[in-house]
PDB file of N, CA and C in Angstrom:
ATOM      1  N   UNK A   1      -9.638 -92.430 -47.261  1.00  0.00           N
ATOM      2  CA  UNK A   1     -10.479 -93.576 -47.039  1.00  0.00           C
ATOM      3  C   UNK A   1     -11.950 -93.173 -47.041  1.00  0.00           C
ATOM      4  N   UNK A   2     -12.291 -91.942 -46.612  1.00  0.00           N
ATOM      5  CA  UNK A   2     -13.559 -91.601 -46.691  1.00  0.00           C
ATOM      6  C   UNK A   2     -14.458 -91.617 -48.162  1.00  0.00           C
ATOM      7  N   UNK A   3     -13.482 -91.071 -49.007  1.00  0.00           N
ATOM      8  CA  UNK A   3     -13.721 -91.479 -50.666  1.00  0.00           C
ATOM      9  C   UNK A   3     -14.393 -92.416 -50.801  1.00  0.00           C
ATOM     10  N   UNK A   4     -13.721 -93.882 -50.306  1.00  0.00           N
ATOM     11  CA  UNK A   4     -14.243 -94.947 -50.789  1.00  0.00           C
ATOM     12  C   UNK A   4     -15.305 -95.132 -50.436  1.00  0.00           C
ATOM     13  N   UNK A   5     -15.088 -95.073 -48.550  1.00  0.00           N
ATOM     14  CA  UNK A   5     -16.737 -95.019 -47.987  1.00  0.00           C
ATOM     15  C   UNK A   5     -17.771 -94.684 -48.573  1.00  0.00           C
ATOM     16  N   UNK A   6     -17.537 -93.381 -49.362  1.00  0.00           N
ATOM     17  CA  UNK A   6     -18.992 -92.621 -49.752  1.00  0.00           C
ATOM     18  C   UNK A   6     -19.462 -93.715 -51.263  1.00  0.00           C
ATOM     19  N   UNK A   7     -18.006 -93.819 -52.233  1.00  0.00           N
ATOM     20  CA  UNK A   7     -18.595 -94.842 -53.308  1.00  0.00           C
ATOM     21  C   UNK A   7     -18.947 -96.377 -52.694  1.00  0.00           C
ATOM     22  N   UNK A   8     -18.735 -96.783 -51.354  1.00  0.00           N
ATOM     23  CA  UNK A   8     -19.237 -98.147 -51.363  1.00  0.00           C
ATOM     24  C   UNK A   8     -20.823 -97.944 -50.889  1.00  0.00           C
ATOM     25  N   UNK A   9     -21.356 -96.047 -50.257  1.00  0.00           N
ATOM     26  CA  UNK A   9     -22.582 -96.451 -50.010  1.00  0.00           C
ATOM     27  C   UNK A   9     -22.985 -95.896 -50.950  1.00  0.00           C
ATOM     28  N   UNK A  10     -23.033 -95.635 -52.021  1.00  0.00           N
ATOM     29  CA  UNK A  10     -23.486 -95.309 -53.195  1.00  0.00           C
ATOM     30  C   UNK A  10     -23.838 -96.671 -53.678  1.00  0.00           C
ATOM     31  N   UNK A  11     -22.641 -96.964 -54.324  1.00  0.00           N
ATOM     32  CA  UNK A  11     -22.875 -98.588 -54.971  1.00  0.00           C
ATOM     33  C   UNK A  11     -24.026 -99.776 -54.187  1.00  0.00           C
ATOM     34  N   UNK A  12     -24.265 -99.157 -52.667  1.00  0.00           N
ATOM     35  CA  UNK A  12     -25.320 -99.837 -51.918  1.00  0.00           C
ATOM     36  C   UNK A  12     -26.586 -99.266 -52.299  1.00  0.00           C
ATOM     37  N   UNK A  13     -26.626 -98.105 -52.448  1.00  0.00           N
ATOM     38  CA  UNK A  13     -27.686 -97.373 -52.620  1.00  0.00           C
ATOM     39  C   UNK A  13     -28.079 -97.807 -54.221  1.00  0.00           C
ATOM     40  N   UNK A  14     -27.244 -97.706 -55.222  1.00  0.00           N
ATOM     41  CA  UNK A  14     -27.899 -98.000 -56.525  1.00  0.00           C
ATOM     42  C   UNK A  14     -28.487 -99.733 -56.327  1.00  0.00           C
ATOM     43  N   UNK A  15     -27.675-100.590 -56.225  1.00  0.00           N
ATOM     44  CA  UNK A  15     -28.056-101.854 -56.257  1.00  0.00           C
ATOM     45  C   UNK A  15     -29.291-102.246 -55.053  1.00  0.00           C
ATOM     46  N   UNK A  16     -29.758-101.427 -53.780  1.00  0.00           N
ATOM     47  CA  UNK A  16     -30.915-101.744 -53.738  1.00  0.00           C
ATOM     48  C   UNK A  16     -32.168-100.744 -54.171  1.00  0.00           C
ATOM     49  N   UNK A  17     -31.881 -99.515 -55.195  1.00  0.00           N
ATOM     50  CA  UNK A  17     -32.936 -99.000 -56.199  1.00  0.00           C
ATOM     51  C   UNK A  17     -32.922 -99.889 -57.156  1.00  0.00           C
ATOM     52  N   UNK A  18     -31.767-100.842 -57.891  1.00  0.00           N
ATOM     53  CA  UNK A  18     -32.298-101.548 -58.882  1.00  0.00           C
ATOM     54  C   UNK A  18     -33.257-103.079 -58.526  1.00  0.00           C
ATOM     55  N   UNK A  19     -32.776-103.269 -57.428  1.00  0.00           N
ATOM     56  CA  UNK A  19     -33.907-104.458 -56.682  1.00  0.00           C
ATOM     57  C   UNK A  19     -35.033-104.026 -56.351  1.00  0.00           C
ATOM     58  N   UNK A  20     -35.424-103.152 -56.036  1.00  0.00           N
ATOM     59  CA  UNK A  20     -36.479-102.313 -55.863  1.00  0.00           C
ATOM     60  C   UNK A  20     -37.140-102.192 -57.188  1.00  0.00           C
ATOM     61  N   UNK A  21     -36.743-101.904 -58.224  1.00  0.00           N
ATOM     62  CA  UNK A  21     -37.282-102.090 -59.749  1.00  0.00           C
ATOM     63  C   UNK A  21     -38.019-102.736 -59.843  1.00  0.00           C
ATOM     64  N   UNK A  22     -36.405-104.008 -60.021  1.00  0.00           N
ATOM     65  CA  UNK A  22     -37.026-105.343 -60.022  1.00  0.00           C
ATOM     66  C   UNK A  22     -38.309-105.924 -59.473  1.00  0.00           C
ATOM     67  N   UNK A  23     -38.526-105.954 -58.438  1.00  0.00           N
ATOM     68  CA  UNK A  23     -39.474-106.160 -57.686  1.00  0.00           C
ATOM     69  C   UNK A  23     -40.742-105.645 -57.727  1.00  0.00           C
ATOM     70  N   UNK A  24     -40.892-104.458 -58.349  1.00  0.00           N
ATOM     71  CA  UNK A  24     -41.654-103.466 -58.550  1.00  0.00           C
ATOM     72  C   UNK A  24     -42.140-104.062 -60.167  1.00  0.00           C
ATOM     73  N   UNK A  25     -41.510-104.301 -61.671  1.00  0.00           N
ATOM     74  CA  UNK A  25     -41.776-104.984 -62.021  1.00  0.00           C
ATOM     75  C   UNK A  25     -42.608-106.278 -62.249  1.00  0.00           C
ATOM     76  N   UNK A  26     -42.806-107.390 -61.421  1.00  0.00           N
ATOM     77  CA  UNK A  26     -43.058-108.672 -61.373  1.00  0.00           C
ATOM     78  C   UNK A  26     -44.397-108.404 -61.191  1.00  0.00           C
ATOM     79  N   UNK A  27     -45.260-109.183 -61.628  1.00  0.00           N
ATOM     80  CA  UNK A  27     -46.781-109.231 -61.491  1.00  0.00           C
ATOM     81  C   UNK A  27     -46.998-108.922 -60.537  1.00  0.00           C
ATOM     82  N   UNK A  28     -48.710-108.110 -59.856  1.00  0.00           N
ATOM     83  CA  UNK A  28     -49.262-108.295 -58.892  1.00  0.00           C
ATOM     84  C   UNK A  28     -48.982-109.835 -58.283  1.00  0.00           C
ATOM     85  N   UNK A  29     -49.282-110.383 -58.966  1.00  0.00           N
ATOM     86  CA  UNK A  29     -49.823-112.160 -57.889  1.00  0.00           C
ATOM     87  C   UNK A  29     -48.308-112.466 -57.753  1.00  0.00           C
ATOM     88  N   UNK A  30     -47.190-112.653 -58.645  1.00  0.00           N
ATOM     89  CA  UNK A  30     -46.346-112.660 -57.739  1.00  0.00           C
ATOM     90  C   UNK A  30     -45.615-111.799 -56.734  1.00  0.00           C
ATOM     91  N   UNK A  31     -45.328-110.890 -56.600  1.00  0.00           N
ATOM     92  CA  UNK A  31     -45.342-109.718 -55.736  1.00  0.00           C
ATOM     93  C   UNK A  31     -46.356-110.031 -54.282  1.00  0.00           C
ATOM     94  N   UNK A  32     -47.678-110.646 -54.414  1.00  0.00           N
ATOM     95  CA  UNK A  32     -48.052-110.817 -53.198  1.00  0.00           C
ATOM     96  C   UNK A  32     -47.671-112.437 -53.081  1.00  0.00           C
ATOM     97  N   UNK A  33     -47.247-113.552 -53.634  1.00  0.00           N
ATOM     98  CA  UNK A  33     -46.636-114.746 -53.734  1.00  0.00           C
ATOM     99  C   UNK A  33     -45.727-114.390 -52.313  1.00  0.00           C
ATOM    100  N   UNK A  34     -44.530-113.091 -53.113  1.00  0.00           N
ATOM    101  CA  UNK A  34     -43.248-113.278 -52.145  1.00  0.00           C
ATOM    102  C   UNK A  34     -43.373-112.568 -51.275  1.00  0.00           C
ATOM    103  N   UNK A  35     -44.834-111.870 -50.702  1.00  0.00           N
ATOM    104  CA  UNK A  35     -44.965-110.967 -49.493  1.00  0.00           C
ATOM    105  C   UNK A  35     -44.344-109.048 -49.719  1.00  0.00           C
ATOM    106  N   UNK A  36     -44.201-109.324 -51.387  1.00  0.00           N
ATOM    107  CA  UNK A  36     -43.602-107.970 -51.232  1.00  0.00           C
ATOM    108  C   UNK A  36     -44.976-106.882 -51.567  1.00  0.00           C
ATOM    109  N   UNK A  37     -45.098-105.758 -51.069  1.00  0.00           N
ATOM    110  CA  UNK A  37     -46.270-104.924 -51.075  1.00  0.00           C
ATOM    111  C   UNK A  37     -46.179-104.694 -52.353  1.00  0.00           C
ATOM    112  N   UNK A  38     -47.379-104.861 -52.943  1.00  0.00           N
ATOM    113  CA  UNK A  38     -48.033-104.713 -54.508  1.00  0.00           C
ATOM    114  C   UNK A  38     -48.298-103.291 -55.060  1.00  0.00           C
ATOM    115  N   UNK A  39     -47.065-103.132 -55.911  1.00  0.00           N
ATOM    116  CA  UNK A  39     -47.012-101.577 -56.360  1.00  0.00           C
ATOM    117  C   UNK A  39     -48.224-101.134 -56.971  1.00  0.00           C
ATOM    118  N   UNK A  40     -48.712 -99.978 -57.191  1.00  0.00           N
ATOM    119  CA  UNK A  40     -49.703 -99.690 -57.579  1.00  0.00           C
ATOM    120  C   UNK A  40     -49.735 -99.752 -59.215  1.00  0.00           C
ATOM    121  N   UNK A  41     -50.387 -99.921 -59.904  1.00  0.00           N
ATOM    122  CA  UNK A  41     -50.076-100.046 -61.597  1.00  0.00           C
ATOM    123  C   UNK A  41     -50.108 -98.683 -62.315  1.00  0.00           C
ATOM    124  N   UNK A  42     -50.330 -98.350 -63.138  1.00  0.00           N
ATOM    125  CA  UNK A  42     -49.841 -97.061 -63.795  1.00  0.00           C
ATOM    126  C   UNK A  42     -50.901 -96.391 -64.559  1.00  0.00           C
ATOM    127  N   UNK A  43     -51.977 -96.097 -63.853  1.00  0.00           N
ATOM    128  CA  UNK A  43     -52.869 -95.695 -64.776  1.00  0.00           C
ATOM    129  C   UNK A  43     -53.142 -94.216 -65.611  1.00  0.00           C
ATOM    130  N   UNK A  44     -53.141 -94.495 -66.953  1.00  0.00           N
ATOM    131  CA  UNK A  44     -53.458 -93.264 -67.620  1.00  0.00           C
ATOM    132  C   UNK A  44     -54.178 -92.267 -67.632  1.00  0.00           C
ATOM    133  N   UNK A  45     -55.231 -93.013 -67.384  1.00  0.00           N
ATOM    134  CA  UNK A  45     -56.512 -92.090 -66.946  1.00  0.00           C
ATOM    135  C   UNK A  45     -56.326 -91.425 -66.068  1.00  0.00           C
ATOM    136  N   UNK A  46     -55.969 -91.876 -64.920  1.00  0.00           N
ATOM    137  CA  UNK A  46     -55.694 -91.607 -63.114  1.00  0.00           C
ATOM    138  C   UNK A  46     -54.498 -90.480 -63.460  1.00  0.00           C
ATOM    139  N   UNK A  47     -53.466 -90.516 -64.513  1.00  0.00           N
ATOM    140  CA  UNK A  47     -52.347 -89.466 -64.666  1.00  0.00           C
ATOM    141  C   UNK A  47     -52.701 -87.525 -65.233  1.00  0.00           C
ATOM    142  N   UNK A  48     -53.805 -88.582 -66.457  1.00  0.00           N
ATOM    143  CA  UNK A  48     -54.103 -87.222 -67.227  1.00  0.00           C
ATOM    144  C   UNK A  48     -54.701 -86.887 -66.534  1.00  0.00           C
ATOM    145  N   UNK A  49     -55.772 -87.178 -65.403  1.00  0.00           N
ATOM    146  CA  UNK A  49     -56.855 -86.187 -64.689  1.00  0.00           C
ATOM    147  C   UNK A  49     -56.086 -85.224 -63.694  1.00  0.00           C
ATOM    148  N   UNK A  50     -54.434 -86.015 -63.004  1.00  0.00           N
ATOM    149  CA  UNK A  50     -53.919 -85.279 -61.841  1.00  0.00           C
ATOM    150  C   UNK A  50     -53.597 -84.140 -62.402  1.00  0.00           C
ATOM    151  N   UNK A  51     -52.986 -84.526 -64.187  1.00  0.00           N
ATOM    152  CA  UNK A  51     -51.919 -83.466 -65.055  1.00  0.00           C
ATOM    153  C   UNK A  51     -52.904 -82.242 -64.788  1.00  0.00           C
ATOM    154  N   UNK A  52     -54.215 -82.806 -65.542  1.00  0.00           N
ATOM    155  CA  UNK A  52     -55.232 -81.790 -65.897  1.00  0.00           C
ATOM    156  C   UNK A  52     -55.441 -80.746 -64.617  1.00  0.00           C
ATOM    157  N   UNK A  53     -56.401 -81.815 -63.936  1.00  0.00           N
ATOM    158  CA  UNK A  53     -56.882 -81.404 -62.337  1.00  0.00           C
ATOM    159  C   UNK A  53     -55.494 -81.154 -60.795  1.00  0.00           C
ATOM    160  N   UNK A  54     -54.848 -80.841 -61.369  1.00  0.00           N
ATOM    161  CA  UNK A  54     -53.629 -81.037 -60.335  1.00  0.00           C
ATOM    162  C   UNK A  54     -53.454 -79.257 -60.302  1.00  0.00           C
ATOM    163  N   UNK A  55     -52.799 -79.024 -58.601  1.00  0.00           N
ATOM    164  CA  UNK A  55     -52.631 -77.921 -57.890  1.00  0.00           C
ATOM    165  C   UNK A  55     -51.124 -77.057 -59.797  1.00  0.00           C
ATOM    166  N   UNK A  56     -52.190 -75.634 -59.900  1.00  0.00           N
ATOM    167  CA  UNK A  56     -51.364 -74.930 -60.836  1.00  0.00           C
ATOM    168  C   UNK A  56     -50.493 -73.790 -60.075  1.00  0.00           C
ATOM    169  N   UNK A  57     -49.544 -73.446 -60.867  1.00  0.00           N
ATOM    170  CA  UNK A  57     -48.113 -72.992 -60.282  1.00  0.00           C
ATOM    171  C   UNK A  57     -48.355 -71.484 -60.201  1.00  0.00           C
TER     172      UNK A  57
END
């Protein structure tokens, strides 16, 4: 029985990362519409400078 346990919190765990997507998805203005915190957008610029300027190994 423990088997199952672990796949039913799995199957919990994927279906609220894919709502989380979702949500993450949807415009700024709606996103603050439904009170959900407004993901940050994806900027390129802001990426290549971390790639560039970012702690080396």
């Amino acid at each position: 029985m423990s088997m199952f346990n672990s796949l039913g919190r799995f199957r919990a765990a994927m279906k609220n990362a894919q709502a989380v997507r979702a949500m993450n998805s949807l415009s700024p203005e709606i996103q603050k519409d439904i009170g959900w915190p407004v993901s940050p957008r994806i900027d390129a610029q802001a990426n290549l400078t971390r790639l560039i300027l970012g702690s080396g190994r």
